[in-house]
Protein backbone atom coordinates (compact mmCIF):
# COMPACT_ATOMS: atom_id res chain seq x y z
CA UNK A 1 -12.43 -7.34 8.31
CA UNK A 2 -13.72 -3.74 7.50
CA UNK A 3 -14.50 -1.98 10.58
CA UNK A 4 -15.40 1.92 11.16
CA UNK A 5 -13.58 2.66 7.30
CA UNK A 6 -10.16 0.27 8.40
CA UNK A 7 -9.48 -2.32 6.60
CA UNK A 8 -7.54 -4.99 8.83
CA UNK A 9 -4.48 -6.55 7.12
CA UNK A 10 -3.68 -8.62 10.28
CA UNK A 11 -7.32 -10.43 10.02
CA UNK A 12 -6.35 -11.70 6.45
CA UNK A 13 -3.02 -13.39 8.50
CA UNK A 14 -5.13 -14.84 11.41
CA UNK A 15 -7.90 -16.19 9.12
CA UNK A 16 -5.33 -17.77 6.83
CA UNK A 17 -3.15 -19.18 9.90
CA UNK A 18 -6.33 -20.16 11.62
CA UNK A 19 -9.21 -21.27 9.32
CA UNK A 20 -7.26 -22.15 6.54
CA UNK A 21 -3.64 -23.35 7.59
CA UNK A 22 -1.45 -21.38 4.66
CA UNK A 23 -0.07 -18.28 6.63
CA UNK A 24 3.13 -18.85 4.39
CA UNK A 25 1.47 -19.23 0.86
CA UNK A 26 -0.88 -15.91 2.24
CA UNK A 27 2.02 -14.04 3.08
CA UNK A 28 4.33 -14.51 -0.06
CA UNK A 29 1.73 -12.67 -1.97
CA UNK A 30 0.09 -10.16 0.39
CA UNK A 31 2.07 -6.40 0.15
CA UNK A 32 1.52 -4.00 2.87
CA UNK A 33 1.99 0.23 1.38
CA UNK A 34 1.84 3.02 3.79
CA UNK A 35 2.11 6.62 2.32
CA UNK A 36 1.62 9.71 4.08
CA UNK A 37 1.42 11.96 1.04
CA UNK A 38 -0.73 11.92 -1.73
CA UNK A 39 2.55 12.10 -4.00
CA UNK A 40 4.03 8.83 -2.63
CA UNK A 41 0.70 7.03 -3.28
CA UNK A 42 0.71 8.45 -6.99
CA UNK A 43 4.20 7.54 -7.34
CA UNK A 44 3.44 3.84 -6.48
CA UNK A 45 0.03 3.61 -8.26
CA UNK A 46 2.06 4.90 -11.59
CA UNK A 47 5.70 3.40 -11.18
CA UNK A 48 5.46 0.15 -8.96
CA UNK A 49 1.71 -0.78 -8.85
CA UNK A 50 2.34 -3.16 -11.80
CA UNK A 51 5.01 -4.60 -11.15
CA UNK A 52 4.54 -5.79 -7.89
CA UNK A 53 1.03 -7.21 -8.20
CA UNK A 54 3.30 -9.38 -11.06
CA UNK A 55 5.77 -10.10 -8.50
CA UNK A 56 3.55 -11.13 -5.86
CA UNK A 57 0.90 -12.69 -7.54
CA UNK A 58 -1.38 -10.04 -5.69
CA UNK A 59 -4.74 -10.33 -6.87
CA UNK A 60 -6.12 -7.92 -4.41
CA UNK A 61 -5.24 -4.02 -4.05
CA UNK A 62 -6.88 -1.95 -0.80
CA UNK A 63 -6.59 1.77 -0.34
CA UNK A 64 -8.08 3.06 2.51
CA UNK A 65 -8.53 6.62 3.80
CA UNK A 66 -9.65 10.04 2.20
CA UNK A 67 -6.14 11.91 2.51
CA UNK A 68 -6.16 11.65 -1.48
CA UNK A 69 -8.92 13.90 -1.81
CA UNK A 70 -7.92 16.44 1.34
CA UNK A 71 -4.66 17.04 1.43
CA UNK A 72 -4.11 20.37 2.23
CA UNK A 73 -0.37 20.33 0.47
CA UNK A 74 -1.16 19.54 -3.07
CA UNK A 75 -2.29 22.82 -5.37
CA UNK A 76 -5.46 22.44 -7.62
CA UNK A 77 -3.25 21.65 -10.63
CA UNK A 78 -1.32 18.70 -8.69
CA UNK A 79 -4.79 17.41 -8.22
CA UNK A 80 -5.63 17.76 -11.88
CA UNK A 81 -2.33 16.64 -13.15
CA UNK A 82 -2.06 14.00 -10.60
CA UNK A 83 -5.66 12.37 -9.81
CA UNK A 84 -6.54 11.12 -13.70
CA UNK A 85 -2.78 9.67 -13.82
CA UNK A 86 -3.75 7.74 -10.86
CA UNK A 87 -6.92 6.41 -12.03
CA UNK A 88 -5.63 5.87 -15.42
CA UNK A 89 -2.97 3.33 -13.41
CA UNK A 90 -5.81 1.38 -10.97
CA UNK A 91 -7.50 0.93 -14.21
CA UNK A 92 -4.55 -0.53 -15.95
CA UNK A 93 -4.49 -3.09 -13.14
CA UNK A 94 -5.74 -6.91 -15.41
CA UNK A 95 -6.40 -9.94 -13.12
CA UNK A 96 -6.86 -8.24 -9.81
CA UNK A 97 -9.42 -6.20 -7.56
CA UNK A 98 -9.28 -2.90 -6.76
CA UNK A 99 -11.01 -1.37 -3.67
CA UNK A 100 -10.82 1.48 -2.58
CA UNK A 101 -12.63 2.55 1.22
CA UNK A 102 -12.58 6.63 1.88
CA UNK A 103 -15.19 7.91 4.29
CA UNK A 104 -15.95 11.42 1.16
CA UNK A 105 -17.71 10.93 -1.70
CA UNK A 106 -16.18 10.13 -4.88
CA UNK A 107 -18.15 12.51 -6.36
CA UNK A 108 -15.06 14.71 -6.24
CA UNK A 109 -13.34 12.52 -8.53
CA UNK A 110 -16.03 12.23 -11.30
CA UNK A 111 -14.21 14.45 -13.72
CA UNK A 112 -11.25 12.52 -13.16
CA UNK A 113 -12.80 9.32 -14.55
């Protein structure tokens, strides 16, 4: 499912569909989040994150890709005002897992934690 840093949502679908025979019951509690900003992805990890995984019954959250950490368009104090808000909401996040696959180091983010 994880190949070259890409996590493949439509593998989850096929393997449910295929191996397992519940593509419905899979799909009423998978949630699929693009954001092309590091603001929208704060936004949702602080306002919606929750909520949804309630909603869903989502026991399963997957970020993928380093824009977080190198976006050119947030300052240093977006970062620093932003990042431990962030964190502070993944860790919030009872009965589910949280991965996260970037291709930098988190070591950038130590501070943060």
């Amino acid at each position: 499912m994880i190949e070259d840093n890409k996590f493949d949502f439509y593998n989850i679908t096929e393997i449910a569909d295929k191996k397992y025979r519940i593509l419905d019951k899979t799909l009423k509690h998978i949630i699929v989040q693009r954001f092309f900003t590091i603001h929208q992805l704060a936004h949702f990890l602080i306002k919606e994150l929750e909520n949804d995984l309630k909603k869903y019954k989502s026991k399963l959250v997957v970020i993928t890709g380093d824009f977080f950490l190198s976006d050119t368009q947030i300052t240093k104090q977006d970062k620093d005002w932003l990042y431990p808000q962030m964190i502070q909401a993944i860790k919030k996040v009872k009965d589910s897992i949280t991965l996260v696959f970037i291709p930098t180091k988190l070591s950038e983010l130590v501070n943060y934690g």
